[in-house]
Protein backbone atom coordinates (compact mmCIF):
# COMPACT_ATOMS: atom_id res chain seq x y z
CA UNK A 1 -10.81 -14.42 28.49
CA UNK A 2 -12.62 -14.27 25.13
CA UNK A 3 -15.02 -11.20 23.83
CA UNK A 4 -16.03 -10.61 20.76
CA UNK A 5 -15.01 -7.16 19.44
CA UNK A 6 -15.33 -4.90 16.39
CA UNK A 7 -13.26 -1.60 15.75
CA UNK A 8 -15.32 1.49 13.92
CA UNK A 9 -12.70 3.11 12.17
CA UNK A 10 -12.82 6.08 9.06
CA UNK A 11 -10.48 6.95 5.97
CA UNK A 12 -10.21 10.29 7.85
CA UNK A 13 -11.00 12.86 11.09
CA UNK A 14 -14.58 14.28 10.55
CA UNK A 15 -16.34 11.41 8.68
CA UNK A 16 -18.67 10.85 12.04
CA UNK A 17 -17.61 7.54 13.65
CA UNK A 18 -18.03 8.79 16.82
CA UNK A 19 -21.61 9.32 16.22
CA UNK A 20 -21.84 5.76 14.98
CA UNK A 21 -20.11 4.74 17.70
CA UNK A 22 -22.19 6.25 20.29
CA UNK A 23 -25.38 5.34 18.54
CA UNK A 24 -24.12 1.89 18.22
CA UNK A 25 -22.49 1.67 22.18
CA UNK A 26 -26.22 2.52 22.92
CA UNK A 27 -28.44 0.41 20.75
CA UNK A 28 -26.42 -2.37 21.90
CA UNK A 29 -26.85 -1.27 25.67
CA UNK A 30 -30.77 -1.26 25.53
CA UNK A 31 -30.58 -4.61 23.72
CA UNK A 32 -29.37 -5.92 27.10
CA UNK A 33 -25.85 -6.14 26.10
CA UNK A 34 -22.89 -5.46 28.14
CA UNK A 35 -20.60 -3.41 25.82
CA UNK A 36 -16.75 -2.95 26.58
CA UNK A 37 -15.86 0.45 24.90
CA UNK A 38 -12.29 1.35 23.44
CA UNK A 39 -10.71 4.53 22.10
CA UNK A 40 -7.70 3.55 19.91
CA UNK A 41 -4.88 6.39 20.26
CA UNK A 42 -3.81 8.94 22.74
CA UNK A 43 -7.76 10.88 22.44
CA UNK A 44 -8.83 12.38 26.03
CA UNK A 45 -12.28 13.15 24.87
CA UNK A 46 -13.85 10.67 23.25
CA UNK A 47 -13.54 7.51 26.12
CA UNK A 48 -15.86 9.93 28.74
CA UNK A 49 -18.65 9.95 25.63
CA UNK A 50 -18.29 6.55 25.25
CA UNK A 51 -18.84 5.58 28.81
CA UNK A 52 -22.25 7.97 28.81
CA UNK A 53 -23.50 5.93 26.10
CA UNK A 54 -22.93 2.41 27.82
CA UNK A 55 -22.25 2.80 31.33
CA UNK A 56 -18.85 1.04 31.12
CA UNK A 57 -15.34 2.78 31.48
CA UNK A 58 -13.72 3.34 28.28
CA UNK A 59 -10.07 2.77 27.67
CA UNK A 60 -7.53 3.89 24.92
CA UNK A 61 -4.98 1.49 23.79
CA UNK A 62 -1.76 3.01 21.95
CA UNK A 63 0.09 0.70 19.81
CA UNK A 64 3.43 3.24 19.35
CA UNK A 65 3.02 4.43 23.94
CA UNK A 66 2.01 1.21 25.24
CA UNK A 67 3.69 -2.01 25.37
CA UNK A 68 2.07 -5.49 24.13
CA UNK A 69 1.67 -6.59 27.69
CA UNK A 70 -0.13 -3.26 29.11
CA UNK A 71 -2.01 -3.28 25.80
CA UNK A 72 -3.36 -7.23 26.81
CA UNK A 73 -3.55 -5.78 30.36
CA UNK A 74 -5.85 -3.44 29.41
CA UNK A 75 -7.98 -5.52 26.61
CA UNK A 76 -8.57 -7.92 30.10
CA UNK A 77 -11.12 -4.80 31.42
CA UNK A 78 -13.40 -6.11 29.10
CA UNK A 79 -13.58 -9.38 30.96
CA UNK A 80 -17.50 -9.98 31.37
CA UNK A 81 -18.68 -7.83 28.65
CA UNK A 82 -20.25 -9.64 26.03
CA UNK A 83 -19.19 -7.45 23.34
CA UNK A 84 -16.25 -4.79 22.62
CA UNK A 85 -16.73 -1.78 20.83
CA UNK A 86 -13.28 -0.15 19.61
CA UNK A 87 -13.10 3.54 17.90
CA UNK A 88 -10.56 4.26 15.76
CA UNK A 89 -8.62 7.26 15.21
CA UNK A 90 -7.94 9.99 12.35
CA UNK A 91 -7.89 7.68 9.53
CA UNK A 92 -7.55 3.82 9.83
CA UNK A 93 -3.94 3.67 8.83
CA UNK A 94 -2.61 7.12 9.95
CA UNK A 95 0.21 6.81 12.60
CA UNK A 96 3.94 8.23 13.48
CA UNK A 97 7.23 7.51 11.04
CA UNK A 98 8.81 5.18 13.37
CA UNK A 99 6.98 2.44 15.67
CA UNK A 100 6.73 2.18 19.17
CA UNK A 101 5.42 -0.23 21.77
CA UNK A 102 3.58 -2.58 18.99
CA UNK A 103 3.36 -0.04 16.05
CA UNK A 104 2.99 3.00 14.54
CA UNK A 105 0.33 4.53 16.84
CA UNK A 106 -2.38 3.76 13.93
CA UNK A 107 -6.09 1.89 14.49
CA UNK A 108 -4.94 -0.79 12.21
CA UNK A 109 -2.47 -1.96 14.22
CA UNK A 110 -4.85 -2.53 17.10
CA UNK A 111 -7.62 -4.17 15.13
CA UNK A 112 -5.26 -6.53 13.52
CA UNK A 113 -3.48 -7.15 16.79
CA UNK A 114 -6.88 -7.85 18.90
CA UNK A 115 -8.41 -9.36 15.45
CA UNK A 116 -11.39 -6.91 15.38
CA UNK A 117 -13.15 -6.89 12.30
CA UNK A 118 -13.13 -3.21 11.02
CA UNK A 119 -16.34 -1.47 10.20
CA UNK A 120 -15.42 1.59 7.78
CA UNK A 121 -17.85 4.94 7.93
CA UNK A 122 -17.36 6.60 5.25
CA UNK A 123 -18.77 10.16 4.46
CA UNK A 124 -20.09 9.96 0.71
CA UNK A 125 -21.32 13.32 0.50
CA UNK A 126 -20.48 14.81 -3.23
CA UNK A 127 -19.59 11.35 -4.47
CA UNK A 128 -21.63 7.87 -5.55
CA UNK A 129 -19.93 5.01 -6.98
CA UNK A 130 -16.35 6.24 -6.54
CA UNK A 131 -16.65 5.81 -3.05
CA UNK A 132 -16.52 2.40 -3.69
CA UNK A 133 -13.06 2.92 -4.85
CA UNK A 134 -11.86 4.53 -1.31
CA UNK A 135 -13.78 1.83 0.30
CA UNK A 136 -12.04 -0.89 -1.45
CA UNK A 137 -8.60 1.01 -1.48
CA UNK A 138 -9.09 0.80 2.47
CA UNK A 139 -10.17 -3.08 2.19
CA UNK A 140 -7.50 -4.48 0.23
CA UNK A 141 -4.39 -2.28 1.75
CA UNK A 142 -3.81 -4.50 4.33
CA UNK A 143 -4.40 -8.34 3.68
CA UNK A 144 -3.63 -9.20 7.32
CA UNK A 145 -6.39 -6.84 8.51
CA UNK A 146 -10.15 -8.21 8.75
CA UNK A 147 -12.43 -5.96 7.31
CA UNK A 148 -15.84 -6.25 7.50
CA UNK A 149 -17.62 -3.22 5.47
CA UNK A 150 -18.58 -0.02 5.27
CA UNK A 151 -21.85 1.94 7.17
CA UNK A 152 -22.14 5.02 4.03
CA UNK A 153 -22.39 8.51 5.75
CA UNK A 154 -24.22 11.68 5.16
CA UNK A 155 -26.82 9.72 2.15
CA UNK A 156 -28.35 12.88 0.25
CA UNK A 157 -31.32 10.76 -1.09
CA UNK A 158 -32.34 7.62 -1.86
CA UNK A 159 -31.31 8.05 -5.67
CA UNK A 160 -27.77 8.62 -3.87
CA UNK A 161 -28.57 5.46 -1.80
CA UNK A 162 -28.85 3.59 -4.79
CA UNK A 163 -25.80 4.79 -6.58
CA UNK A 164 -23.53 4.08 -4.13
CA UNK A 165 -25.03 0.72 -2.88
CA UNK A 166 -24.40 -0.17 -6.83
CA UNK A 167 -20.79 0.77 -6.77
CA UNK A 168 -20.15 -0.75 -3.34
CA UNK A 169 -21.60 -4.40 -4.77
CA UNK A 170 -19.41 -4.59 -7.87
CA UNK A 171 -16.26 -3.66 -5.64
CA UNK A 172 -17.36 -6.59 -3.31
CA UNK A 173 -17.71 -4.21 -0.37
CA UNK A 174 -20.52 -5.15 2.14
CA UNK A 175 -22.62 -1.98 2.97
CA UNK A 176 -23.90 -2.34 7.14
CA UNK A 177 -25.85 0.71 7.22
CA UNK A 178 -26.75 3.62 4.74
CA UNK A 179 -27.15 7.08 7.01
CA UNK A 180 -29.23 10.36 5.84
CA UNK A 181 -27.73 13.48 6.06
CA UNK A 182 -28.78 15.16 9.15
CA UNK A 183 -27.52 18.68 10.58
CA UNK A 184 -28.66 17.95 13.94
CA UNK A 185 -26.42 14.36 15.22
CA UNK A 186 -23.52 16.61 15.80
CA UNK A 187 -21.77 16.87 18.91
CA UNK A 188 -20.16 20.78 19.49
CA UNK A 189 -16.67 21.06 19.43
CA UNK A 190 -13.52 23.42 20.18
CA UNK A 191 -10.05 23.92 19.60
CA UNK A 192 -8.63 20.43 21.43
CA UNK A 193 -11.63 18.69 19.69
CA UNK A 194 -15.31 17.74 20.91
CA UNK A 195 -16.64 19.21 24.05
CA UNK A 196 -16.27 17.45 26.93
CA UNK A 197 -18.88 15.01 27.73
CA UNK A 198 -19.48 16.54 31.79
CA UNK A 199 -20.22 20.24 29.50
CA UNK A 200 -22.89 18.99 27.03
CA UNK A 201 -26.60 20.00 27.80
CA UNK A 202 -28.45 17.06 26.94
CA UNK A 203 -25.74 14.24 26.56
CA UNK A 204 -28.23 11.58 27.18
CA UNK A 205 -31.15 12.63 25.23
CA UNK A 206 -28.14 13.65 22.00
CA UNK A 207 -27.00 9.80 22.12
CA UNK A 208 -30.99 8.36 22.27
CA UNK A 209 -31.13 10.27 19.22
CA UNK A 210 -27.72 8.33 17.54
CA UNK A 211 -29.43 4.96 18.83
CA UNK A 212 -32.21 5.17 17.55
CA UNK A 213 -30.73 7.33 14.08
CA UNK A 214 -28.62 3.72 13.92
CA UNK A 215 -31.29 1.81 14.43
CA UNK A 216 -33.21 2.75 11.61
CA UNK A 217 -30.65 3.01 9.52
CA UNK A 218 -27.56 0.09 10.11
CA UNK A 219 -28.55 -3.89 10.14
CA UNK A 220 -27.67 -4.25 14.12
CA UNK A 221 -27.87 -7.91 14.03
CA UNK A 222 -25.34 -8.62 11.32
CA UNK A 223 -23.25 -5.78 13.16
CA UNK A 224 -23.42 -8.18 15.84
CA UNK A 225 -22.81 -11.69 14.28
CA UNK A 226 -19.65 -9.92 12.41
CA UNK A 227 -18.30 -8.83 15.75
CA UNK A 228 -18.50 -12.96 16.50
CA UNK A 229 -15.73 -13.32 14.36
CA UNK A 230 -13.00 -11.45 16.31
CA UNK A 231 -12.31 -13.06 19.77
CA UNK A 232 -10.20 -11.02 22.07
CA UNK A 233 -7.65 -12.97 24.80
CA UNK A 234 -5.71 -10.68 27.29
CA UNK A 235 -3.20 -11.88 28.56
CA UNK A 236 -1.89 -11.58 31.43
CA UNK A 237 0.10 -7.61 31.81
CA UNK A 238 0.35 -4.86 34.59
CA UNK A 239 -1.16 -1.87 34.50
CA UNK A 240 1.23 1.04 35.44
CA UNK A 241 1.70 1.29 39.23
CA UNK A 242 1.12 4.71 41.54
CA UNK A 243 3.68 7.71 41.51
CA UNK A 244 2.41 7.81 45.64
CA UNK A 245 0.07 6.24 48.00
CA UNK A 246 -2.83 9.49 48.56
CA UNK A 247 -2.97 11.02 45.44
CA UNK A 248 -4.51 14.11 45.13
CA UNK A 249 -6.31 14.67 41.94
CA UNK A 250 -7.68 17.89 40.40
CA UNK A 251 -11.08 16.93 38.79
CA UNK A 252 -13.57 19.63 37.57
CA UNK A 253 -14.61 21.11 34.10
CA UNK A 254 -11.01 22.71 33.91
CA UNK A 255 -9.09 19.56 35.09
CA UNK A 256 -10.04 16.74 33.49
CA UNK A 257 -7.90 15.12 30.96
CA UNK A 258 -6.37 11.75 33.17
CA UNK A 259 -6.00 8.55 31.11
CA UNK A 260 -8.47 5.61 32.54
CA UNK A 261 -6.01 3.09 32.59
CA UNK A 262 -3.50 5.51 35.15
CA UNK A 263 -6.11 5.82 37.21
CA UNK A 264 -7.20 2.12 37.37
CA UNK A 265 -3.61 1.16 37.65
CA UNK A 266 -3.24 3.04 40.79
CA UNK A 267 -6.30 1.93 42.18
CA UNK A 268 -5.25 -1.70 41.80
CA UNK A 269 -1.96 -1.10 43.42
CA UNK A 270 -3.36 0.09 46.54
CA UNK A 271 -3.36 3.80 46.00
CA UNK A 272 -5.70 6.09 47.04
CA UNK A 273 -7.17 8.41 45.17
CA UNK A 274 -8.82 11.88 46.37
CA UNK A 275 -10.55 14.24 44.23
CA UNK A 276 -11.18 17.49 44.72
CA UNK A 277 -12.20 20.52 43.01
CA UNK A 278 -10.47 24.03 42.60
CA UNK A 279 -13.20 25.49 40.27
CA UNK A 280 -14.65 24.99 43.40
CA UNK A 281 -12.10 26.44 45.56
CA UNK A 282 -11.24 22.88 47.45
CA UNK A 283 -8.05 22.72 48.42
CA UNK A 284 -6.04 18.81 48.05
CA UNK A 285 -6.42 16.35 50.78
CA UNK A 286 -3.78 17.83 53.49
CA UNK A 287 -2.78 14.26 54.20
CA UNK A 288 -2.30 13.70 50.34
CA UNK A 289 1.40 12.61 49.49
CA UNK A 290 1.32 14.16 46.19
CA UNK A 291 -1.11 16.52 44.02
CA UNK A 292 -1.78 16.01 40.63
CA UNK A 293 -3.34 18.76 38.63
CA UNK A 294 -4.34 17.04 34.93
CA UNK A 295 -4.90 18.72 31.88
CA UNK A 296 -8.46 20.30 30.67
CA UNK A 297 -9.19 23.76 29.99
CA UNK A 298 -7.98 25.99 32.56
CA UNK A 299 -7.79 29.09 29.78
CA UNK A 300 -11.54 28.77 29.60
CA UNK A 301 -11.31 28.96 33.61
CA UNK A 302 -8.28 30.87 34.43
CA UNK A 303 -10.65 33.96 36.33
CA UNK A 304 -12.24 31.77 38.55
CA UNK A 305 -9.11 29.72 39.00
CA UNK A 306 -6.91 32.70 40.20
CA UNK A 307 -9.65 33.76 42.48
CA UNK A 308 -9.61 30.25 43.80
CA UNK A 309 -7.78 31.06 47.42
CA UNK A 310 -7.84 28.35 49.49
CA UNK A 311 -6.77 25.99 46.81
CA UNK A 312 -3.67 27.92 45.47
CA UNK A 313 -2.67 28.35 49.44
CA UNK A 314 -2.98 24.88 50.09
CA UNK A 315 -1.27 24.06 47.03
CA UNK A 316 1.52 26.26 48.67
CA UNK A 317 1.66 24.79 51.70
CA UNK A 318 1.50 21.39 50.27
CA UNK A 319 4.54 21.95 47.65
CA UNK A 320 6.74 23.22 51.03
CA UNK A 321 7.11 19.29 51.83
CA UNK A 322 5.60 17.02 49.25
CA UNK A 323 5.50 17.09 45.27
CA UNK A 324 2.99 18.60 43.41
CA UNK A 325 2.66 17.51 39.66
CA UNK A 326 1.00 19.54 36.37
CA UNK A 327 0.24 18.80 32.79
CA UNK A 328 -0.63 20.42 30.02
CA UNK A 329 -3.34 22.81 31.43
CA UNK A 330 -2.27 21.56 35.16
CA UNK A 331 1.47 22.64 33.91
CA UNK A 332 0.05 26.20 33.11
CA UNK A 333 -2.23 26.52 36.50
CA UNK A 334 1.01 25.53 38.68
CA UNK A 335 3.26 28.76 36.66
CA UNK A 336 3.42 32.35 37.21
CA UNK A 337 0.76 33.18 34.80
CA UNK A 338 -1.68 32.75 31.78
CA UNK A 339 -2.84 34.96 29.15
CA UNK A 340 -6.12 34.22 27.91
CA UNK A 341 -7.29 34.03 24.21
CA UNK A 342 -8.55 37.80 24.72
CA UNK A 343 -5.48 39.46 26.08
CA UNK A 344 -6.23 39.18 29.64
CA UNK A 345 -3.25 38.24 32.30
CA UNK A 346 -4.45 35.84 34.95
CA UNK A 347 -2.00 35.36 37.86
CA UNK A 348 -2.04 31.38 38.53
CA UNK A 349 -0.01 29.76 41.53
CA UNK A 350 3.28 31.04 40.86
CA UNK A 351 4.81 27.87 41.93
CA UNK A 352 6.90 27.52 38.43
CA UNK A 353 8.10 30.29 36.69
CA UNK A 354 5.80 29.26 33.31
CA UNK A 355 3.80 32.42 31.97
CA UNK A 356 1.65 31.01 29.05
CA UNK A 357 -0.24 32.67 26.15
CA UNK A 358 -3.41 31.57 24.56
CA UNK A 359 -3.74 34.92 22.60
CA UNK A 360 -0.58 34.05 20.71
CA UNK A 361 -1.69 30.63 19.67
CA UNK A 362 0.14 27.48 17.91
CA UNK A 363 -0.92 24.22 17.92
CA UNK A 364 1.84 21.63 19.57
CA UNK A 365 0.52 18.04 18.85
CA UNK A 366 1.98 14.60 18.89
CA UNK A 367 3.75 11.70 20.76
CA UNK A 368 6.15 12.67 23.20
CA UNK A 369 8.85 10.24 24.37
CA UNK A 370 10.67 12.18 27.52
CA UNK A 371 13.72 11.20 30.19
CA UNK A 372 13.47 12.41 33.59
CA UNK A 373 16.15 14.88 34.26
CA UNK A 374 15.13 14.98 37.75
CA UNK A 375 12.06 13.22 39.56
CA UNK A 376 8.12 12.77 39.55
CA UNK A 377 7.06 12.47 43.25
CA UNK A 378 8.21 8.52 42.74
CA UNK A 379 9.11 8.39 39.10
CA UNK A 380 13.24 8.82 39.45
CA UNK A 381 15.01 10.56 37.13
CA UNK A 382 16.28 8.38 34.10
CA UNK A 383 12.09 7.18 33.74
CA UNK A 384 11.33 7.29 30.40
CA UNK A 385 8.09 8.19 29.61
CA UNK A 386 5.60 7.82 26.71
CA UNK A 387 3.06 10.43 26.12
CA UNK A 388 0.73 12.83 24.42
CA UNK A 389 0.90 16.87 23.75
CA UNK A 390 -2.08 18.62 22.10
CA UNK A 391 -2.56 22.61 23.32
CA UNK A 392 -2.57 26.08 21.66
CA UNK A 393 -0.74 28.01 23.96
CA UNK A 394 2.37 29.78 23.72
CA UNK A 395 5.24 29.75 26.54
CA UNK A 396 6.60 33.28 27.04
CA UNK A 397 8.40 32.71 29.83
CA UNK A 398 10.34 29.06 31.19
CA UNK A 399 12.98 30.05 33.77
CA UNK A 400 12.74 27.28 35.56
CA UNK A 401 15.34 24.14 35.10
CA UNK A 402 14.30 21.18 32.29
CA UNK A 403 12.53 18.66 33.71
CA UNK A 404 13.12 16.18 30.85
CA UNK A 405 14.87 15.78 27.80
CA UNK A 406 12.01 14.97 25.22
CA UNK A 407 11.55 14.08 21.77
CA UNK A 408 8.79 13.64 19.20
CA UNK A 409 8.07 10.22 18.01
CA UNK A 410 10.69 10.48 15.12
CA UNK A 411 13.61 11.61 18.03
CA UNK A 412 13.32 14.91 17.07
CA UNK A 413 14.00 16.73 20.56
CA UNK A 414 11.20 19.36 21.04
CA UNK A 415 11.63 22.53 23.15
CA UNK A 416 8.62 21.73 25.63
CA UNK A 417 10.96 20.06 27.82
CA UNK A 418 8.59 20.53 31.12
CA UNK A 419 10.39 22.50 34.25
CA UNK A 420 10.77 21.74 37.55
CA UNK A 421 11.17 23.77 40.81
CA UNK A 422 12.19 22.05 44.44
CA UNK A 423 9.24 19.59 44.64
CA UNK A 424 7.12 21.09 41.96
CA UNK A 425 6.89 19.45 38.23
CA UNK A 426 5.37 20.22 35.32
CA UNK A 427 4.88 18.79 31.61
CA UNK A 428 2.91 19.88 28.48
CA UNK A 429 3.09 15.96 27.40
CA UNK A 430 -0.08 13.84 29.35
CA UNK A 431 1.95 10.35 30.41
CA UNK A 432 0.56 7.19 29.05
CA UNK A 433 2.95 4.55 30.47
CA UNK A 434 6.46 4.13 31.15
CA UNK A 435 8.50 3.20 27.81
CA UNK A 436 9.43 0.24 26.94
């Protein structure tokens, strides 16, 4: 299998490749193209905007979580597309110290991997010809990795235009697209990032307005003869198998955050899947053999979610004979309590002992590599684990026993070790795939 692919990538966070990428995902779309999205890195927003844009799921692929033969396995979902779109993250070579699965957790490593020619956005606000020097700094850093040229962000004028076309032509770089500045192609964000793509107002009409902002503003036809030139082949590779047969899945505005790829994996292998909603005061499938409460924003939701009856008493009942499973924000929903960012205590299902603080806030952010002190519904302990932690909140209260001994991507043990209690688990870290 054979697609051609491109990666938008950015020197940094904030330069606005995902609005390229969005504008781009749907130009392409209403061309009549079939357009495979990616999100490079452990990102749990971005691959739901990307599928609005194109109708296609959108995957991530981790080069420091994921090993090279789940990577290929899941580069083969783009089988029958006849293009890939990738989206970088943070800046094109940003990554961990040490490498895992294929690398250092950084875009580059996936576009040189795949061989995606790498289209750099860069923001040239308050500059002209020196960005030239950043773009070619970016070009010329890593001979091994195709780069294509730069779409120029945030133009001021079309004196500006001019300036920086002049310095990106004696550098050698080739400019794709020049962008005005324009207050209104932003998407709104929060404290984990962008908005969630299921909360925006007007998604579709917000990325009309990035396809046709692209259109009249980026050479979509060279876009698409550069993408030509890097051919993806996945090979054959497994995607990660079921932790039970009827899975149970939280899915609502406060439980969102589960990784495509999981989900797809279980699929395949014959699981069921069975959402349900406690925002809406569902309670899990009473023939589910485990429940799986995924991150979101349950702090934005904890009222509504401690008023939610029938779903913490079936979650009860439930946890009396089968395993029930949190993270991150579905860690938090399954403890004693959580304090929102005003002050205000929410009881949650008391299941774990975890009381958790959003009005005492700290950031906790990176890879997590984790060994199972004691089981996940059918992940025995000794599983190691790859994964993701990004939240705000602080824990007040853990009484509960470790549920894993986990480190940071350097080894560094951190204290979020997850707890468990009987049948009931709980991690801050979102799992990407078992470790190599």
């Amino acid at each position: 299998m054979t697609v051609p692919g491109l990666m938008i990538a950015a020197p940094a966070s904030g330069t606005g490749k995902t609005t390229v990428m969005l504008g781009l995902l749907r130009a392409l779309r209403e061309d009549g193209l079939a357009i495979q999205p990616f999100k490079s890195g452990p990102d749990y927003i971005d691959p739901a905007f990307h599928r609005a844009a194109c109708g296609r799921a959108s995957f991530n692929l981790d080069s420091w979580a994921m090993t090279p033969g789940l990577i290929d396995a899941i580069a083969a979902e783009a089988s029958g597309a006849d293009m890939i779109l990738a989206e970088g993250s943070m800046g094109l070579y940003d990554g961990v110290a040490s490498a895992g699965g294929t690398g250092y957790g950084a875009s580059a490593d996936i576009a040189r991997r795949m061989g995606w020619p790498v289209i750099l956005v860069i923001d040239v606000s308050g500059q002209a010809q020196s960005a030239a020097a950043t773009a070619m700094g970016f070009a010329r850093f890593d001979p091994d990795l195709p780069f294509a040229g730069v779409i120029l962000n945030r133009v001021a004028s079309p004196r500006h235009e001019r300036l920086v076309r002049r310095g990106m032509e004696a550098a050698g770089i080739r400019v794709l697209g020049a962008l005005p500045r324009r207050g209104d192609l932003t998407l709104p964000e929060r404290h984990l990032g962008l908005v969630q793509a299921v909360e925006h107002p007007d998604l579709d009409r917000a990325i009309a307005d990035y396809a046709a902002f692209l259109r009249d503003h980026a050479d979509l036809a060279v876009i698409r003869d550069i993408a030509a030139a890097g051919l993806t082949g996945g090979a054959a590779g497994r995607l990660p198998i079921p932790p039970a047969q009827r899975i149970a899945l939280a899915r609502d505005a406060a439980f969102s955050f589960t990784y495509p790829h999981l989900l797809e994996g279980w699929r395949r292998a014959g699981a069921e899947i069975l959402p349900f909603s406690p925002l809406a005061d569902e309670a899990p499938a009473i023939d589910a053999d485990l429940v799986w409460l995924p991150g979101g924003y349950p702090e934005l939701h904890a009222g509504p979610i401690a008023s939610a009856s029938r779903f913490l008493a079936a979650l009860h009942h439930h946890a009396g004979t089968r395993p029930v499973h949190g993270e991150c924000g579905g860690y938090m929903v399954l403890g004693e309590a959580l304090i929102d960012k005003d002050g205000q205590r929410h009881a949650m299902a008391g299941l774990l002992g975890l009381v958790t603080s959003y009005a005492q806030r700290r950031m906790h952010l990176g890879y997590r590599h984790a060994r199972l002190l004691a089981p996940i519904a059918g992940m025995a302990a000794d599983t190691t684990l790859r994964g993701h932690e990004f939240h705000y909140s602080t824990i007040l209260d853990q009484p509960d026993a470790p549920l894993a001994h986990v480190t940071d991507a350097d080894g560094v043990a951190v204290a979020e070790t997850g707890s468990y209690r009987g049948r009931v688990t709980g991690t801050f870290f979102h799992m990407i795939a078992p470790a190599p």
